[in-house]
N, C-alpha and C. Protein backbone atom coordinates (compact mmCIF):
# COMPACT_ATOMS: atom_id res chain seq x y z
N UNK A 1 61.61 51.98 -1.04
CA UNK A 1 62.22 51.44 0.16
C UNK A 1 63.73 51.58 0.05
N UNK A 2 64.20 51.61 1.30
CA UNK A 2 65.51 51.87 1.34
C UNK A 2 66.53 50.51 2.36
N UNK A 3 67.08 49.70 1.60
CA UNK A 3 67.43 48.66 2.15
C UNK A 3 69.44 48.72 2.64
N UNK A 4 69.61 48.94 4.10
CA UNK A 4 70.88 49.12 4.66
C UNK A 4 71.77 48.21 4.75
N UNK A 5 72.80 47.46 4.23
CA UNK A 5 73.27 46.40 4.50
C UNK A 5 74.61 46.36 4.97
N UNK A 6 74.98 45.16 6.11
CA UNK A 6 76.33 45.12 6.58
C UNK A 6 76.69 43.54 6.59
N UNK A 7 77.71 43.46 5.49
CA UNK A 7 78.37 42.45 5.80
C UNK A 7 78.94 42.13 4.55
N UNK A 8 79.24 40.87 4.48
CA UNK A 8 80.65 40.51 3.45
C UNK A 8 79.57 39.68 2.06
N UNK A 9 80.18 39.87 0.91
CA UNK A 9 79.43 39.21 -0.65
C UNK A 9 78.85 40.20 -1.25
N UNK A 10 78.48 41.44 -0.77
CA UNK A 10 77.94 42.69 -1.70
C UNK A 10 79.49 42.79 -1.85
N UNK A 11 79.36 44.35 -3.31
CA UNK A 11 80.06 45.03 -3.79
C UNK A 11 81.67 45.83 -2.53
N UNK A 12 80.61 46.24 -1.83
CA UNK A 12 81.10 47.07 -0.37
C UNK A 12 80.82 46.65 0.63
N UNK A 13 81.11 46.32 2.26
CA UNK A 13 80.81 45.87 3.24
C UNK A 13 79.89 46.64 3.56
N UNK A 14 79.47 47.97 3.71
CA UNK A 14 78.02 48.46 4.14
C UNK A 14 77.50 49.66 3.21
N UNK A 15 76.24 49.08 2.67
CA UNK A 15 76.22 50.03 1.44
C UNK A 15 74.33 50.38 1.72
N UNK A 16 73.89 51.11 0.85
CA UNK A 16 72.26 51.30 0.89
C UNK A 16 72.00 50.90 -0.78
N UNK A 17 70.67 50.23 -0.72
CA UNK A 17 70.17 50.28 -2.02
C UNK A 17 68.90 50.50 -1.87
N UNK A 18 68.45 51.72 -3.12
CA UNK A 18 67.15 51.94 -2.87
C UNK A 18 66.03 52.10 -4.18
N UNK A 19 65.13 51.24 -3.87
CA UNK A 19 64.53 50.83 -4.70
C UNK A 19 63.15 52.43 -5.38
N UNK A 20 63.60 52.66 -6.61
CA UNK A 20 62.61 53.73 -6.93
C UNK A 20 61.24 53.41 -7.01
N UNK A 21 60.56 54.51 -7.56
CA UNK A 21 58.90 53.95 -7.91
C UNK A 21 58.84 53.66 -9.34
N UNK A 22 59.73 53.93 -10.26
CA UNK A 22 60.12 53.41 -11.10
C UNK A 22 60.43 51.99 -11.40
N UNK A 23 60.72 51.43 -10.30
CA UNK A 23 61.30 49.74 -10.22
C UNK A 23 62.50 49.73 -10.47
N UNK A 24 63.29 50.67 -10.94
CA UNK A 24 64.54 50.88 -10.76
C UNK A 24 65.57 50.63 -9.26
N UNK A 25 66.64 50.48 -9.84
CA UNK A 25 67.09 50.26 -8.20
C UNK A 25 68.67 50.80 -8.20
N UNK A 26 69.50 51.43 -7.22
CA UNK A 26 70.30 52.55 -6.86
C UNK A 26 71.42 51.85 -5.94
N UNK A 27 72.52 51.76 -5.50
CA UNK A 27 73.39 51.67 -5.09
C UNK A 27 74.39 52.21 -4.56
N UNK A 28 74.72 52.71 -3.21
CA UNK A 28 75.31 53.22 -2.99
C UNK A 28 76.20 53.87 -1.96
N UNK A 29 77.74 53.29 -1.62
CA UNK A 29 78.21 53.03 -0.82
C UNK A 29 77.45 53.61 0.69
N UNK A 30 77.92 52.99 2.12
CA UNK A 30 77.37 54.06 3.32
C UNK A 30 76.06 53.59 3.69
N UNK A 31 75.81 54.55 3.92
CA UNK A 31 74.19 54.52 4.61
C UNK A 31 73.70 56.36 4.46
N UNK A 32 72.68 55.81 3.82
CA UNK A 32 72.18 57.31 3.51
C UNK A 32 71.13 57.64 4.29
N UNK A 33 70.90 58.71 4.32
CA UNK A 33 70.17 59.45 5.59
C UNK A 33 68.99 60.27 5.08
N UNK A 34 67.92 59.91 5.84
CA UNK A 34 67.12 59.36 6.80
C UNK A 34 66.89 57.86 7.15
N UNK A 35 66.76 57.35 7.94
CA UNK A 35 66.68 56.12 8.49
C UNK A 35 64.72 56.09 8.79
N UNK A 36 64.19 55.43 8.39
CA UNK A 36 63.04 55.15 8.87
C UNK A 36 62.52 53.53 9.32
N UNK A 37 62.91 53.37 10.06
CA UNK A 37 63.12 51.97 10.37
C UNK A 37 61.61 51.53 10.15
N UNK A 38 61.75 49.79 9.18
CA UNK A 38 60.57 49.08 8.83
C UNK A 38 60.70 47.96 9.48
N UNK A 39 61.85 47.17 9.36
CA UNK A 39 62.09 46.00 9.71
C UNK A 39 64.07 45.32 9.70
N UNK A 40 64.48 44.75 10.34
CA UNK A 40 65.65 44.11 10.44
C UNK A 40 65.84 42.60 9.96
N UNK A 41 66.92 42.27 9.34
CA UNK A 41 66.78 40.75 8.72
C UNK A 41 68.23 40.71 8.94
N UNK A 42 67.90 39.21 8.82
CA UNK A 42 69.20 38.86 8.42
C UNK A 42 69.61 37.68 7.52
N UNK A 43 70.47 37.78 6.33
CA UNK A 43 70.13 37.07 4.81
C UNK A 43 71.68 36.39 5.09
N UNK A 44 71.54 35.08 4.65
CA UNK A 44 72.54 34.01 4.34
C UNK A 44 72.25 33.37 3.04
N UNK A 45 73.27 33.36 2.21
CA UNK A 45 72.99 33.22 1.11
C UNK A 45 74.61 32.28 0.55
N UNK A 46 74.02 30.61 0.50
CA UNK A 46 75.02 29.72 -0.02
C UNK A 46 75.05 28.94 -1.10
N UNK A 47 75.60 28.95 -1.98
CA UNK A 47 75.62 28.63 -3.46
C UNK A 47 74.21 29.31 -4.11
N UNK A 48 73.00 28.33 -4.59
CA UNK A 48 71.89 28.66 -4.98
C UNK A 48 70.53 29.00 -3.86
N UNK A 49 70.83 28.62 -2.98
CA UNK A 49 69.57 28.89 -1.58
C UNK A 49 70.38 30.24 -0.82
N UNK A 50 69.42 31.01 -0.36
CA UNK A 50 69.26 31.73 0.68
C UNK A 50 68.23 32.00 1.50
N UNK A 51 68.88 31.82 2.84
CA UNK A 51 68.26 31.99 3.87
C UNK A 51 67.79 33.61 4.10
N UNK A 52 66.62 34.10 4.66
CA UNK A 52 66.37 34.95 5.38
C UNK A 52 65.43 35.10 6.73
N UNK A 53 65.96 35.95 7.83
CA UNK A 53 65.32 36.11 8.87
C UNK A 53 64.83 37.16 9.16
N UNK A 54 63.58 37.92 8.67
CA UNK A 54 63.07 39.23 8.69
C UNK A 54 62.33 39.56 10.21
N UNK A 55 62.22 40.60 10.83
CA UNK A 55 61.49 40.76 11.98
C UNK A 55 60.22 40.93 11.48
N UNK A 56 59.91 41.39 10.31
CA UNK A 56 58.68 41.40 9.81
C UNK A 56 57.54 40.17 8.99
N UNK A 57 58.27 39.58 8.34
CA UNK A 57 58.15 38.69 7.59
C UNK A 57 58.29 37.77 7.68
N UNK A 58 59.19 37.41 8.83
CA UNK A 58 59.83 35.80 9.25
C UNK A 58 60.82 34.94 8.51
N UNK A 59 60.70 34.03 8.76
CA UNK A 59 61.84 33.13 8.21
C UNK A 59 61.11 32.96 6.17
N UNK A 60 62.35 32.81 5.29
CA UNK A 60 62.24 32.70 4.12
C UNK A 60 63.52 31.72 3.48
N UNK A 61 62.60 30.70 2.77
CA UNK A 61 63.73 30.29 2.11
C UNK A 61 63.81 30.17 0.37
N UNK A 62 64.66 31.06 0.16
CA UNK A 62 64.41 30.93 -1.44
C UNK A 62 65.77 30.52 -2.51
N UNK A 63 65.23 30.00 -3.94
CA UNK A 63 66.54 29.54 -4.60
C UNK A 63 66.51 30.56 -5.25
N UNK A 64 67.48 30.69 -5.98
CA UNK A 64 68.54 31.73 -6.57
C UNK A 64 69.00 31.57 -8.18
N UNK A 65 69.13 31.80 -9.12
CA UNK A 65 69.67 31.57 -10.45
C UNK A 65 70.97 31.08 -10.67
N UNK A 66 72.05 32.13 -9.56
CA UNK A 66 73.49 32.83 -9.30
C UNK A 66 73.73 32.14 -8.10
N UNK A 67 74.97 31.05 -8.52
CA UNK A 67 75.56 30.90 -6.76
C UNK A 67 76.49 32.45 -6.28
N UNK A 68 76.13 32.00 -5.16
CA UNK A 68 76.73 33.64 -3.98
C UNK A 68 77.64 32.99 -2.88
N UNK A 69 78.32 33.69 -2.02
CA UNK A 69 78.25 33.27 -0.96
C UNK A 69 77.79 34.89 0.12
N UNK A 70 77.17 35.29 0.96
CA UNK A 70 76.96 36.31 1.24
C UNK A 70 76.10 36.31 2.69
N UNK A 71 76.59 36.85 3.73
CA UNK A 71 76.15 37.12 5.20
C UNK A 71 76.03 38.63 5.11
N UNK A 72 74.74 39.01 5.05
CA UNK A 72 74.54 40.14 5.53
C UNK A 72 73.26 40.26 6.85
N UNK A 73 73.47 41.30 7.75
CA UNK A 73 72.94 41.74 8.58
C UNK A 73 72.07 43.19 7.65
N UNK A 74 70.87 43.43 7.80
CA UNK A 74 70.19 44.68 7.00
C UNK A 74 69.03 45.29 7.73
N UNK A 75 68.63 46.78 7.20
CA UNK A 75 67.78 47.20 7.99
C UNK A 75 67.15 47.78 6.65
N UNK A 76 65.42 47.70 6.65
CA UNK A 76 64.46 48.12 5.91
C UNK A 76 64.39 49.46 6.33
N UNK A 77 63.86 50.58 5.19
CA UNK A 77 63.58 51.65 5.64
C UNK A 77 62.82 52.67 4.58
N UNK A 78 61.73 53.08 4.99
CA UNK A 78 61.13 53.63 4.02
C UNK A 78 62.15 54.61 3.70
N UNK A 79 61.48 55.46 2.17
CA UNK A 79 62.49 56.87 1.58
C UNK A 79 62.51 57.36 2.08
């Protein structure tokens, strides 16, 4: 999967990360191309909780190890 993100608390304001079949995972500024759209979210993430709002999945609330602070807007996308 290929996960698109825009907004402020990552590394870069809009970057792709994409997860191998390896379980490995990739980074890297932009948005890389092809786009196969899966689903749209949108992740809030304050001290140890973050919020998420997936079109697929719905609302999620999970704790965290690492306080963050981080608003991103993202788009799922197969390889």
């Amino acid at each position: 999967m290929k996960y698109i993100e825009f907004g402020i608390g990552n590394k870069w304001l809009v970057r792709t990360e994409i997860e191998h079949d390896d379980g490995t995972e990739t980074e890297q500024r932009g948005i890389v191309k092809p786009i196969h759209f899966e689903s749209a979210y949108m992740r809030c993430w304050v001290g140890k909780t973050c919020f998420i709002v997936d079109t697929k999945e719905g609302f999620k609330k999970m704790t965290k190890n690492r306080n963050e602070l981080k608003f991103i807007f993202g788009i799922v996308s197969r390889k």
